[in-house]
PDB file of N, CA and C in Angstrom:
ATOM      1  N   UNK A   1     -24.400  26.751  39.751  1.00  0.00           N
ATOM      2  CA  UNK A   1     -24.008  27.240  38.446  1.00  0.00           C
ATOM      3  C   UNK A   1     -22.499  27.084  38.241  1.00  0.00           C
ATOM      4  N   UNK A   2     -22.006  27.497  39.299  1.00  0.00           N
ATOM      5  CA  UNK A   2     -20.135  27.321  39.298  1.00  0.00           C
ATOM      6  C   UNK A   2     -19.970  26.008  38.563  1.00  0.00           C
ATOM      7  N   UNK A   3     -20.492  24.869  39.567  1.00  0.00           N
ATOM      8  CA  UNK A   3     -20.484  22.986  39.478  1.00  0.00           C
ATOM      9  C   UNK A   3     -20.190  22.826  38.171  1.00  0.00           C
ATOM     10  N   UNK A   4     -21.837  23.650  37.751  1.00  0.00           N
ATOM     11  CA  UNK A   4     -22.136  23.228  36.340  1.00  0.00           C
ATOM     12  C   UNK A   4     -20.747  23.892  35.176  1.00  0.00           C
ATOM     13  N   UNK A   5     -20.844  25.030  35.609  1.00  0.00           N
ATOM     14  CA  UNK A   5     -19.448  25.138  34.445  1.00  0.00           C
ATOM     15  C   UNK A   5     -18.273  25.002  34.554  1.00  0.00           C
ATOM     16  N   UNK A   6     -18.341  24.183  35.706  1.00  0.00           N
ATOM     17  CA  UNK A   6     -16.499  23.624  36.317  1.00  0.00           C
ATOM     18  C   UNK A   6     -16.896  22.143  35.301  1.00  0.00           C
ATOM     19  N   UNK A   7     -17.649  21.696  35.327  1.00  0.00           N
ATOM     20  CA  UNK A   7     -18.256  20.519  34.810  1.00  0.00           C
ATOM     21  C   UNK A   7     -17.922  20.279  33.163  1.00  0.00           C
ATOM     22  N   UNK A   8     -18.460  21.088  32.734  1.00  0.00           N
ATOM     23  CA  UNK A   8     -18.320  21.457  30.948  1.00  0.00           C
ATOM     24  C   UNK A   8     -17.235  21.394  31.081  1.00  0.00           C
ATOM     25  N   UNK A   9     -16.020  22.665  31.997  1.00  0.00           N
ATOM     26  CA  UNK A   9     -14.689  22.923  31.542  1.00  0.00           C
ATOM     27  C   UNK A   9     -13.982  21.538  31.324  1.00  0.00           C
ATOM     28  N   UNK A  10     -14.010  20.706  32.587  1.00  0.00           N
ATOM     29  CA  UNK A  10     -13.402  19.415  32.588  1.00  0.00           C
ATOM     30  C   UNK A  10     -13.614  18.224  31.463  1.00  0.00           C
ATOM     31  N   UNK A  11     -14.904  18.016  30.855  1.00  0.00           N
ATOM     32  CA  UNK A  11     -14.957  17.292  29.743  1.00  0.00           C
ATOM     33  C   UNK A  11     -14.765  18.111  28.612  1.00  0.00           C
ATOM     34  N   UNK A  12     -14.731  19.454  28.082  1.00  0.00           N
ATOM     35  CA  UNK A  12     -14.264  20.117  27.202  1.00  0.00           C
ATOM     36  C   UNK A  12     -12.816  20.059  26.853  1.00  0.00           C
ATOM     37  N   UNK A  13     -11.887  20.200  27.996  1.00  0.00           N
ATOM     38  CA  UNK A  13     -10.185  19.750  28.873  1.00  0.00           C
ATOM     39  C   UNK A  13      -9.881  18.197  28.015  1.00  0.00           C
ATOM     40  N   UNK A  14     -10.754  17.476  28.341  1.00  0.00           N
ATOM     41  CA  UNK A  14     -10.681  15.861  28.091  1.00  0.00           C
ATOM     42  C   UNK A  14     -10.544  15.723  26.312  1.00  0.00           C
ATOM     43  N   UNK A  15     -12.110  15.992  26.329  1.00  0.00           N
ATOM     44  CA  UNK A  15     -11.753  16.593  24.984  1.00  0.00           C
ATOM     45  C   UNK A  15     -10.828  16.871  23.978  1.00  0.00           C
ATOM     46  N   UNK A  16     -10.318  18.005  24.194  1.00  0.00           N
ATOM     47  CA  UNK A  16      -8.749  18.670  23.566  1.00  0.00           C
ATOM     48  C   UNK A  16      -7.666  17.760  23.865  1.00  0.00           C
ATOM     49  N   UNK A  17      -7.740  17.026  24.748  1.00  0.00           N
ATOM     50  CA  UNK A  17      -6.587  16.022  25.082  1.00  0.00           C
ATOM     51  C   UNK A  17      -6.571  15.061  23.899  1.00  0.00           C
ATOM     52  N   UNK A  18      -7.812  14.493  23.766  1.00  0.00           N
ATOM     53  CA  UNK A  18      -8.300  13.373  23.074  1.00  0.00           C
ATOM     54  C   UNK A  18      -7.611  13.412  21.819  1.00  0.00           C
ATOM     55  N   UNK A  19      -8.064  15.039  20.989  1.00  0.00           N
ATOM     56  CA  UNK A  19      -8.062  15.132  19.699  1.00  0.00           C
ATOM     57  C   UNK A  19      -6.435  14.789  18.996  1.00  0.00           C
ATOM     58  N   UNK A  20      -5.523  14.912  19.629  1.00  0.00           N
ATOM     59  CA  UNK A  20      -3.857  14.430  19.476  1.00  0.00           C
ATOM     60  C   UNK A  20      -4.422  13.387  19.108  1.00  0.00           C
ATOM     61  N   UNK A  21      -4.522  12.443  20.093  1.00  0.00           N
ATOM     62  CA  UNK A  21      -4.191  10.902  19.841  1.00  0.00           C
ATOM     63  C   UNK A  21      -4.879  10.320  19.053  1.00  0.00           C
ATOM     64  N   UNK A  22      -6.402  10.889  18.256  1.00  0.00           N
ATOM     65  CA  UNK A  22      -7.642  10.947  17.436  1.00  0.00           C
ATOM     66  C   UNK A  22      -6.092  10.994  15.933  1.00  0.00           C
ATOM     67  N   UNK A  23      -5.727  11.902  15.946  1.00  0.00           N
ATOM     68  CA  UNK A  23      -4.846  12.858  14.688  1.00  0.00           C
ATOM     69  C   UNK A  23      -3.555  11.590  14.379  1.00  0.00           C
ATOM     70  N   UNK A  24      -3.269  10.766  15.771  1.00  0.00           N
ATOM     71  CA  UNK A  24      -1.734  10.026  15.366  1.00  0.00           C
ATOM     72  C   UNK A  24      -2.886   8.947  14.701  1.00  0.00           C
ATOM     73  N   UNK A  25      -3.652   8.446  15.137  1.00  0.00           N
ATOM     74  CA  UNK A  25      -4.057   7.404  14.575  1.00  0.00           C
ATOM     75  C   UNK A  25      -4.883   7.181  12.910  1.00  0.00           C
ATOM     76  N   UNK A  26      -4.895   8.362  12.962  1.00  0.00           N
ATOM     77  CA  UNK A  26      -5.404   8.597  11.520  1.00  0.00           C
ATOM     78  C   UNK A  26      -4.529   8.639  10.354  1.00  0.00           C
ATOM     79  N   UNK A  27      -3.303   9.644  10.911  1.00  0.00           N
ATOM     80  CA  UNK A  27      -1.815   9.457  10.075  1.00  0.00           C
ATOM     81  C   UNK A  27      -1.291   7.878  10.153  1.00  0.00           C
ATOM     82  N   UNK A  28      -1.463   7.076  11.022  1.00  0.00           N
ATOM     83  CA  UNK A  28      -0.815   6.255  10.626  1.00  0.00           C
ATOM     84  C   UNK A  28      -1.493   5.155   9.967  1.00  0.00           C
ATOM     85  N   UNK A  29      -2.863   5.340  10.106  1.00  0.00           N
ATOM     86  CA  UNK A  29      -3.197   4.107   8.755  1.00  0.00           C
ATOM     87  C   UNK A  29      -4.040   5.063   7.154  1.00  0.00           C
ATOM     88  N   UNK A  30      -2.949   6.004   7.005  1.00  0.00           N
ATOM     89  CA  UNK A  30      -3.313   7.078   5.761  1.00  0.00           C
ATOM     90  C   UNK A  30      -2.594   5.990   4.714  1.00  0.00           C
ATOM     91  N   UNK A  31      -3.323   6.498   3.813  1.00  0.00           N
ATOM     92  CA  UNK A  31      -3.125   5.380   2.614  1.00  0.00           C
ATOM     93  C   UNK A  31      -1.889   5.647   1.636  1.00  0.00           C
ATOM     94  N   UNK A  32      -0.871   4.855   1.754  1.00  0.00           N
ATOM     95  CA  UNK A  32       1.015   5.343   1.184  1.00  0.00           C
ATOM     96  C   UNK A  32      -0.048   5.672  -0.350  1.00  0.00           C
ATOM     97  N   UNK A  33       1.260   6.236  -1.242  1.00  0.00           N
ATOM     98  CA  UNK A  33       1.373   6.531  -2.234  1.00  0.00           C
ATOM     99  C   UNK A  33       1.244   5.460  -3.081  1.00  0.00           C
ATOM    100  N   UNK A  34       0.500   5.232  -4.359  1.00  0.00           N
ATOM    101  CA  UNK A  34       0.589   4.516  -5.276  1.00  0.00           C
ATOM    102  C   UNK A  34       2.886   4.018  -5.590  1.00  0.00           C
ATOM    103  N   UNK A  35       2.373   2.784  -5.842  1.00  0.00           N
ATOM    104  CA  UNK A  35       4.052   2.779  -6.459  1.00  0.00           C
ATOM    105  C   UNK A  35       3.618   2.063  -7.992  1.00  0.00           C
ATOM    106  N   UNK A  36       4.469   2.207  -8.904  1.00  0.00           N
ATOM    107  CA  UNK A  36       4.570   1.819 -10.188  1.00  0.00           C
ATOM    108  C   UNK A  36       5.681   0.402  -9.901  1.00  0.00           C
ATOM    109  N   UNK A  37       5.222  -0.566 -10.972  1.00  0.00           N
ATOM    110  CA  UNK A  37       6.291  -1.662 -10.931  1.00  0.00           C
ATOM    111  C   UNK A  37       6.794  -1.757 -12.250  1.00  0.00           C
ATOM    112  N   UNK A  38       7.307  -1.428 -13.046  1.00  0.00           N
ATOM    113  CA  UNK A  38       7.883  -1.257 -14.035  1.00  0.00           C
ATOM    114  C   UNK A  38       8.245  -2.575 -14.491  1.00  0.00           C
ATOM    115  N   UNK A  39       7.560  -3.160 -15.588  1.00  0.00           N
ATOM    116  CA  UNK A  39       7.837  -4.451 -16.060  1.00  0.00           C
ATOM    117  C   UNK A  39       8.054  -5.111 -17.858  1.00  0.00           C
ATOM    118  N   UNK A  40       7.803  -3.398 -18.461  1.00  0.00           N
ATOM    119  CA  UNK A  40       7.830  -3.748 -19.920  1.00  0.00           C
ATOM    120  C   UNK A  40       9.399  -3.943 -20.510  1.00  0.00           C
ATOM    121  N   UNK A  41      10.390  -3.457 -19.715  1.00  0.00           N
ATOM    122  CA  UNK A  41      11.967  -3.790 -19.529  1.00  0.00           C
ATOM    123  C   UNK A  41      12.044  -4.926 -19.693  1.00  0.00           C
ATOM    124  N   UNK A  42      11.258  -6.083 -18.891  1.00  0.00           N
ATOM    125  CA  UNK A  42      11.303  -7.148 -18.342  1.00  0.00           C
ATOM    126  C   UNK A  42      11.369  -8.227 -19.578  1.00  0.00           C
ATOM    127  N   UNK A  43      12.648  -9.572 -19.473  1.00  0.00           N
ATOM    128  CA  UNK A  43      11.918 -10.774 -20.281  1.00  0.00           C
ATOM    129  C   UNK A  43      11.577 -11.328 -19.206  1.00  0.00           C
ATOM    130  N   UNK A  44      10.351 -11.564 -18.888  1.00  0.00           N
ATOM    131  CA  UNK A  44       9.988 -12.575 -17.891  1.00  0.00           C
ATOM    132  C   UNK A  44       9.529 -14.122 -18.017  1.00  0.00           C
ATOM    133  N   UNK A  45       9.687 -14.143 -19.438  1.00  0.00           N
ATOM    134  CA  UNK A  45      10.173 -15.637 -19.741  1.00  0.00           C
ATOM    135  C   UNK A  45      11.512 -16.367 -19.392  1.00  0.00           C
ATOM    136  N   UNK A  46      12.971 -15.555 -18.710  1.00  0.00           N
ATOM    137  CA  UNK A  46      14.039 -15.945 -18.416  1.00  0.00           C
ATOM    138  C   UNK A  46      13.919 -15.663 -16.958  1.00  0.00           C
ATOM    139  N   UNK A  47      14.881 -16.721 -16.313  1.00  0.00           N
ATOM    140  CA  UNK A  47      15.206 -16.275 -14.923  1.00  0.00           C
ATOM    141  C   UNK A  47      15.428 -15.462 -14.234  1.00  0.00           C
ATOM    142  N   UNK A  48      16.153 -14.551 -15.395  1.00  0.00           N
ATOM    143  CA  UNK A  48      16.744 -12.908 -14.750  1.00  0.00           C
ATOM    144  C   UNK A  48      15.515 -11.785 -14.636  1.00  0.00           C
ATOM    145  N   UNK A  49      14.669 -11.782 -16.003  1.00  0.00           N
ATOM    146  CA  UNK A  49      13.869 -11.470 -15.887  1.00  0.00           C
ATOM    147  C   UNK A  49      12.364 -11.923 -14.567  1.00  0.00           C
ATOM    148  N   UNK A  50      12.816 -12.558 -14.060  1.00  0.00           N
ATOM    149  CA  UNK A  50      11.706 -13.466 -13.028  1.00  0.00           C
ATOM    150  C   UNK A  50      12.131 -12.255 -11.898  1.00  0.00           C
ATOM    151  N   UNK A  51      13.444 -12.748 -11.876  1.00  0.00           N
ATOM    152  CA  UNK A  51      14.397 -12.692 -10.493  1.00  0.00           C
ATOM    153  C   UNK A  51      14.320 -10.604 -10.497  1.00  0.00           C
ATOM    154  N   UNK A  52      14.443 -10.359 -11.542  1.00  0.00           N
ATOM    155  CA  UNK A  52      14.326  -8.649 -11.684  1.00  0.00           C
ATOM    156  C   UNK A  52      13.039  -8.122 -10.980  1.00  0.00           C
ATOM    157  N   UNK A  53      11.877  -9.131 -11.653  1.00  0.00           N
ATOM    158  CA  UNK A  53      10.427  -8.978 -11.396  1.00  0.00           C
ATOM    159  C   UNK A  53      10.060  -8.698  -9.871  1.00  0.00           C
ATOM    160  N   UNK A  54      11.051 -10.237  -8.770  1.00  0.00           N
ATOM    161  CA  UNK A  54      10.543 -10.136  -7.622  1.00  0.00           C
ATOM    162  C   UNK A  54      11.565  -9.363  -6.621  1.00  0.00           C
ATOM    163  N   UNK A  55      12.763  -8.579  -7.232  1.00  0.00           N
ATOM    164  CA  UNK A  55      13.072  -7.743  -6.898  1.00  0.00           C
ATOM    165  C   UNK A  55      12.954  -6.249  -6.689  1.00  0.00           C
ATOM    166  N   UNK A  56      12.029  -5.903  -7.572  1.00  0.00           N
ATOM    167  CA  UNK A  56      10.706  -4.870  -7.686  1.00  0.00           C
ATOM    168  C   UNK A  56       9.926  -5.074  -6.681  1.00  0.00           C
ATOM    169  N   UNK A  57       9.403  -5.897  -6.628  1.00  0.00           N
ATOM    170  CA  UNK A  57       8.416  -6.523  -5.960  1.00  0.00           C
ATOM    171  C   UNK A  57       8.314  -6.400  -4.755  1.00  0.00           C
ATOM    172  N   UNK A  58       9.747  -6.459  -3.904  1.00  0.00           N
ATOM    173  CA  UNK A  58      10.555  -6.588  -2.342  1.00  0.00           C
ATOM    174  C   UNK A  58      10.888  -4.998  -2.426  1.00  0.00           C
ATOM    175  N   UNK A  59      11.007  -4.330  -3.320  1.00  0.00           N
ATOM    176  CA  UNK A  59      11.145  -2.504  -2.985  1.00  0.00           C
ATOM    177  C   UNK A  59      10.037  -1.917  -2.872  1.00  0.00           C
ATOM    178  N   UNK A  60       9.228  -2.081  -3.524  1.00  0.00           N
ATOM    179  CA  UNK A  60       7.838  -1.924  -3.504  1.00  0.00           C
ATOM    180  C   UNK A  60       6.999  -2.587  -2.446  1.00  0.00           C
ATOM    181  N   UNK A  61       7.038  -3.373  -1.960  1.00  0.00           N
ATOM    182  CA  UNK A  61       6.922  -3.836  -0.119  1.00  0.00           C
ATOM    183  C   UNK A  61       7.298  -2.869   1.061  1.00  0.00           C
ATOM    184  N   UNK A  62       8.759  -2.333   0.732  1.00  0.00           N
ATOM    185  CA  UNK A  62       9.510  -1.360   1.284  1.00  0.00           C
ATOM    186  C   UNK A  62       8.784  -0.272   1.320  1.00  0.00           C
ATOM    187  N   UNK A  63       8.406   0.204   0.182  1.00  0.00           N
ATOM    188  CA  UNK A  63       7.469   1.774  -0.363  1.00  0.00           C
ATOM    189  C   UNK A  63       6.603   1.767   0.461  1.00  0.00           C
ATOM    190  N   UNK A  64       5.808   0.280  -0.033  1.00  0.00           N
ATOM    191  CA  UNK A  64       4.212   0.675   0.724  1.00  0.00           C
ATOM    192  C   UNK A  64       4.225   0.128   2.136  1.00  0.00           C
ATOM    193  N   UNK A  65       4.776  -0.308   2.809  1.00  0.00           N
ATOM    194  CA  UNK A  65       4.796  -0.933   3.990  1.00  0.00           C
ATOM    195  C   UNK A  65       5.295  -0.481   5.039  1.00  0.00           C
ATOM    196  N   UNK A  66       6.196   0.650   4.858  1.00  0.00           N
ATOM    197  CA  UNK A  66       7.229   1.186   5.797  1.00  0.00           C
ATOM    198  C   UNK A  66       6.284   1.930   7.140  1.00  0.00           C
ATOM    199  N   UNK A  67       5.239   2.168   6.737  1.00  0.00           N
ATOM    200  CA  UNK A  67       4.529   2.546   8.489  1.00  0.00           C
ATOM    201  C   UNK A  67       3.971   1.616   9.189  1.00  0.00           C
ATOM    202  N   UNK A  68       3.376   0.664   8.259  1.00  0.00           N
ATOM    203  CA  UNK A  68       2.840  -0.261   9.115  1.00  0.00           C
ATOM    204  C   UNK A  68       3.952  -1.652   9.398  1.00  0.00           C
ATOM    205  N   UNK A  69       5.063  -1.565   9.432  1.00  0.00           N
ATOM    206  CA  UNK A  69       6.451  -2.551   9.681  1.00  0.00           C
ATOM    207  C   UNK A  69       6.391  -1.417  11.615  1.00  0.00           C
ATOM    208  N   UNK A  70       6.385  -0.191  11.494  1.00  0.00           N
ATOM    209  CA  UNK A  70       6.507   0.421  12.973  1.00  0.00           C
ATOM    210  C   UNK A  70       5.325   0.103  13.907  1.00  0.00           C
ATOM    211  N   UNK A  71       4.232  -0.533  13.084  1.00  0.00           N
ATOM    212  CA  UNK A  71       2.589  -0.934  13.888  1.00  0.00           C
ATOM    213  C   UNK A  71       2.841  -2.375  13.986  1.00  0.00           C
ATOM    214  N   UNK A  72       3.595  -3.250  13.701  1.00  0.00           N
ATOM    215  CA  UNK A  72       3.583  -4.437  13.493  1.00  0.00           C
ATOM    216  C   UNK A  72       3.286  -5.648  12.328  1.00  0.00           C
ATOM    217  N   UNK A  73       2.726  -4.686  11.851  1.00  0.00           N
ATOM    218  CA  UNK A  73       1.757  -5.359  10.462  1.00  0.00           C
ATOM    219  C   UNK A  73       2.788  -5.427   9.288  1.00  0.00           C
ATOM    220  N   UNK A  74       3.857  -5.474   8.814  1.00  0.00           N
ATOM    221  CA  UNK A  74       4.829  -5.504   7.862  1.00  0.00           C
ATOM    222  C   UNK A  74       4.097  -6.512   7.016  1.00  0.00           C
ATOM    223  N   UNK A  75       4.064  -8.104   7.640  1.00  0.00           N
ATOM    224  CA  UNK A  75       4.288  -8.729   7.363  1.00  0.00           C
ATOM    225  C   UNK A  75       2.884  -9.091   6.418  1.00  0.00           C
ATOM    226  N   UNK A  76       1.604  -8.370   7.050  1.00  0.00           N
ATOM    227  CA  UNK A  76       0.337  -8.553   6.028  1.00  0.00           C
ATOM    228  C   UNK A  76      -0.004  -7.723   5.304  1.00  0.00           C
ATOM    229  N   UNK A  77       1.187  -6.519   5.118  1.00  0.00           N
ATOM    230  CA  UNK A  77       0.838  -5.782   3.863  1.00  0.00           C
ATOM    231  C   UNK A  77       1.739  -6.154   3.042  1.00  0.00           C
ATOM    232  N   UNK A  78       2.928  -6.593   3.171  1.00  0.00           N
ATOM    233  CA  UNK A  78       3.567  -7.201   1.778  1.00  0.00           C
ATOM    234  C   UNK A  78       3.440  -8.305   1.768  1.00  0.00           C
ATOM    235  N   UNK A  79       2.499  -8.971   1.915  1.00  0.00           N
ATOM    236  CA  UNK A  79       2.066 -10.117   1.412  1.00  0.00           C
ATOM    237  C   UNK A  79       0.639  -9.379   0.376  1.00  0.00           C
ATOM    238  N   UNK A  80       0.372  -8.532   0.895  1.00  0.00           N
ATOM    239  CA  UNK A  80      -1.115  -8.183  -0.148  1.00  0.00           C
ATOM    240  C   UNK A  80      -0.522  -7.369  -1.268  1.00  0.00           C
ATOM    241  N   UNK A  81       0.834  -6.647  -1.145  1.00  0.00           N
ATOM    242  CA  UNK A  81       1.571  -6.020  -2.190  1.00  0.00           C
ATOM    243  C   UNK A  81       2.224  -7.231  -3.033  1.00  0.00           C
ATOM    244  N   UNK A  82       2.494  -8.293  -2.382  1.00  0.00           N
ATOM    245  CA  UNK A  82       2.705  -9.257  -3.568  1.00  0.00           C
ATOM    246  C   UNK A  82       1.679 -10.096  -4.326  1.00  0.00           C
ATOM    247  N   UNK A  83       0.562 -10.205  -3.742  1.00  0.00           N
ATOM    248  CA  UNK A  83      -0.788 -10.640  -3.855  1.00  0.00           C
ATOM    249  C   UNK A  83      -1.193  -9.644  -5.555  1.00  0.00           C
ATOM    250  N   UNK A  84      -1.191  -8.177  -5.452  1.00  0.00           N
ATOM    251  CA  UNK A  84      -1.753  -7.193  -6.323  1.00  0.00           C
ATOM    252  C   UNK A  84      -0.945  -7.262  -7.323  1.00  0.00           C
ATOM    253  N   UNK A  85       0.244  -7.332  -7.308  1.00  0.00           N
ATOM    254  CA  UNK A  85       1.871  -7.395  -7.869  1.00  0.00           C
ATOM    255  C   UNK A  85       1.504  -8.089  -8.940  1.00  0.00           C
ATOM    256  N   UNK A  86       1.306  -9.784  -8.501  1.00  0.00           N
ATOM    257  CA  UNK A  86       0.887 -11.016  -9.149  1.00  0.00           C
ATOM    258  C   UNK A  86      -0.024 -10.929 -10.127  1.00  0.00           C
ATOM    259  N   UNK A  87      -1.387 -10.540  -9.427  1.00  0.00           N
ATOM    260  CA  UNK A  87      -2.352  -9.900 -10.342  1.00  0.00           C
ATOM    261  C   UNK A  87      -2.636  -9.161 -11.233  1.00  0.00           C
ATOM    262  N   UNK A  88      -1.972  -8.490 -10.977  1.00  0.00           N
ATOM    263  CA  UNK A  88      -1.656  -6.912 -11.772  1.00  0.00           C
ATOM    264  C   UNK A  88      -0.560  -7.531 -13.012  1.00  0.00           C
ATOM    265  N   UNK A  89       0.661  -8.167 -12.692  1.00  0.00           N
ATOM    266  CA  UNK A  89       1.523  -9.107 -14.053  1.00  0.00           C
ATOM    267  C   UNK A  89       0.637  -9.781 -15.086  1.00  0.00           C
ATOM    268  N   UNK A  90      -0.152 -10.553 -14.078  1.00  0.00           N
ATOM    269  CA  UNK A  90      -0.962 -11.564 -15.245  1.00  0.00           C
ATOM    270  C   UNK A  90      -2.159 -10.778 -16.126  1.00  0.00           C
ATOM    271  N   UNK A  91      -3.057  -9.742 -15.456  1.00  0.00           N
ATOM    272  CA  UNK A  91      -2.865  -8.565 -16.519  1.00  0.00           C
ATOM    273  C   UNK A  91      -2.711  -7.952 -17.497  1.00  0.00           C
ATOM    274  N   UNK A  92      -1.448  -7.812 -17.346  1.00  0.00           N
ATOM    275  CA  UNK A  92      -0.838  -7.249 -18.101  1.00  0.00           C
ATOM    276  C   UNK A  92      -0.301  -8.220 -19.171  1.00  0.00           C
ATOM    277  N   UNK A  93      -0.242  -9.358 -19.156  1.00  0.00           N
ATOM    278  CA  UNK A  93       0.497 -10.542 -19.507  1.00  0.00           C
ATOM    279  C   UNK A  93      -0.970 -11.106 -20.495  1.00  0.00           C
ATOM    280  N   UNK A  94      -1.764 -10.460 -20.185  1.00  0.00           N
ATOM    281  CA  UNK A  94      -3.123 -11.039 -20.815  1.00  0.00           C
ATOM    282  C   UNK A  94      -3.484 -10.309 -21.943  1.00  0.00           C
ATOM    283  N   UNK A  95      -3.331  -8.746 -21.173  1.00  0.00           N
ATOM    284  CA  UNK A  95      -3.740  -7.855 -22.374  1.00  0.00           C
ATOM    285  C   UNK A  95      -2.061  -8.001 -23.391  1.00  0.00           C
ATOM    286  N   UNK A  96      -1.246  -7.991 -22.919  1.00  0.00           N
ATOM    287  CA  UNK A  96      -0.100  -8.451 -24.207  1.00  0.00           C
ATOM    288  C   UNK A  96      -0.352  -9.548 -25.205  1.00  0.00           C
ATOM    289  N   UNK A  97      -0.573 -10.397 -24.303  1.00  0.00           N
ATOM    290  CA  UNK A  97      -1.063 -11.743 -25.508  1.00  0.00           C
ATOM    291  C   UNK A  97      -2.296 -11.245 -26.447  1.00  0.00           C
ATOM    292  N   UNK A  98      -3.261 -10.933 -25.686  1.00  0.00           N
ATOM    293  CA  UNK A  98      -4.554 -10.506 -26.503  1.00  0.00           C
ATOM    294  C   UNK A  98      -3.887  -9.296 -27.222  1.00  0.00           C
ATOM    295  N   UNK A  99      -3.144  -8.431 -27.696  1.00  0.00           N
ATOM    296  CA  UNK A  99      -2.476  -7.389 -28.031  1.00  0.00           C
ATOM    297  C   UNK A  99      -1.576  -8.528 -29.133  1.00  0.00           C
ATOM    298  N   UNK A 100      -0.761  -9.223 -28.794  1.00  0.00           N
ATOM    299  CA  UNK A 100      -0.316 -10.375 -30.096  1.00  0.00           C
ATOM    300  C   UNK A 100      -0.976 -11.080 -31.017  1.00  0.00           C
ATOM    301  N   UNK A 101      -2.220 -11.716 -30.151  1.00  0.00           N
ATOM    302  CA  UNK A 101      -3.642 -12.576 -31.129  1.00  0.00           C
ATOM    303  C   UNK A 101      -3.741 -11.394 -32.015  1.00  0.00           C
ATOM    304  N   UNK A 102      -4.236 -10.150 -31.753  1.00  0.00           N
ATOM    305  CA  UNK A 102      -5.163  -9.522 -32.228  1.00  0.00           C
ATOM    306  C   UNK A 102      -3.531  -9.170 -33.880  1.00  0.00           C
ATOM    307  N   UNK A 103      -2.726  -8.672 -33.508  1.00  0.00           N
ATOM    308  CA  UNK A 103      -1.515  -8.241 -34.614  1.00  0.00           C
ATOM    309  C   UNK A 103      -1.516  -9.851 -35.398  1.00  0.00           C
ATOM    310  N   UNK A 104      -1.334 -10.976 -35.220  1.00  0.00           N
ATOM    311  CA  UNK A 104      -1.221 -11.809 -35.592  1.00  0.00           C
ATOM    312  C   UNK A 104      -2.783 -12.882 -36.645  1.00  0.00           C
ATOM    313  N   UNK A 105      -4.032 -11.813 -36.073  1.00  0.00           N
ATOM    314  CA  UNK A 105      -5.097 -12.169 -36.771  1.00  0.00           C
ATOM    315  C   UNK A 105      -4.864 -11.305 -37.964  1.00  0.00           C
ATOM    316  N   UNK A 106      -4.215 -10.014 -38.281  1.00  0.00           N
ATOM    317  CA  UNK A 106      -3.901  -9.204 -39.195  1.00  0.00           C
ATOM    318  C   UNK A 106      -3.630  -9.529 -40.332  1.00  0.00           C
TER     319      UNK A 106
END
């Protein structure tokens, strides 16, 4: 009977050890905060306006990327933050035009 509950104690022990390193790994792939890219400022028909665009773009890499740059991975989440970035412009760039057709069918 002793065996047996020296037995439990030791994988119960293991256990509680475990649950830390269970807790870091969960914090570190927790999902960052939404970031906003602010682009109605923007002429993005001019250079400056381009150059403004992908300077947003590289802070917002910064925002969302900053835990996983300490895991190694920097480099494949701001590539998918510029990936959404892109997507998310043309978008927006779509519903504007369709937002012009539609004032201009008026």
């Amino acid at each position: 009977m002793i065996n047996f509950a020296a037995k439990i104690a030791g994988v119960a022990t293991l256990a509680l050890a475990a649950l830390p390193v269970v807790a870091l790994t969960t914090v570190a792939h927790a999902a960052p905060a939404p970031v906003t890219i602010q682009v109605s400022d923007l002429d993005l028909g001019s250079q400056v306006g381009r150059d403004a665009f992908a300077a947003r773009v590289r802070l917002a890499e910064g925002q969302m990327c900053r835990e996983e740059g300490a895991l190694g991975g920097f480099d494949g989440c701001a590539r998918a933050v510029r990936m959404e970035a892109r997507e998310k412009l043309a978008q927006y760039l779509q519903g504007r035009s369709a937002q012009t057709e539609l004032a201009a069918a008026r």
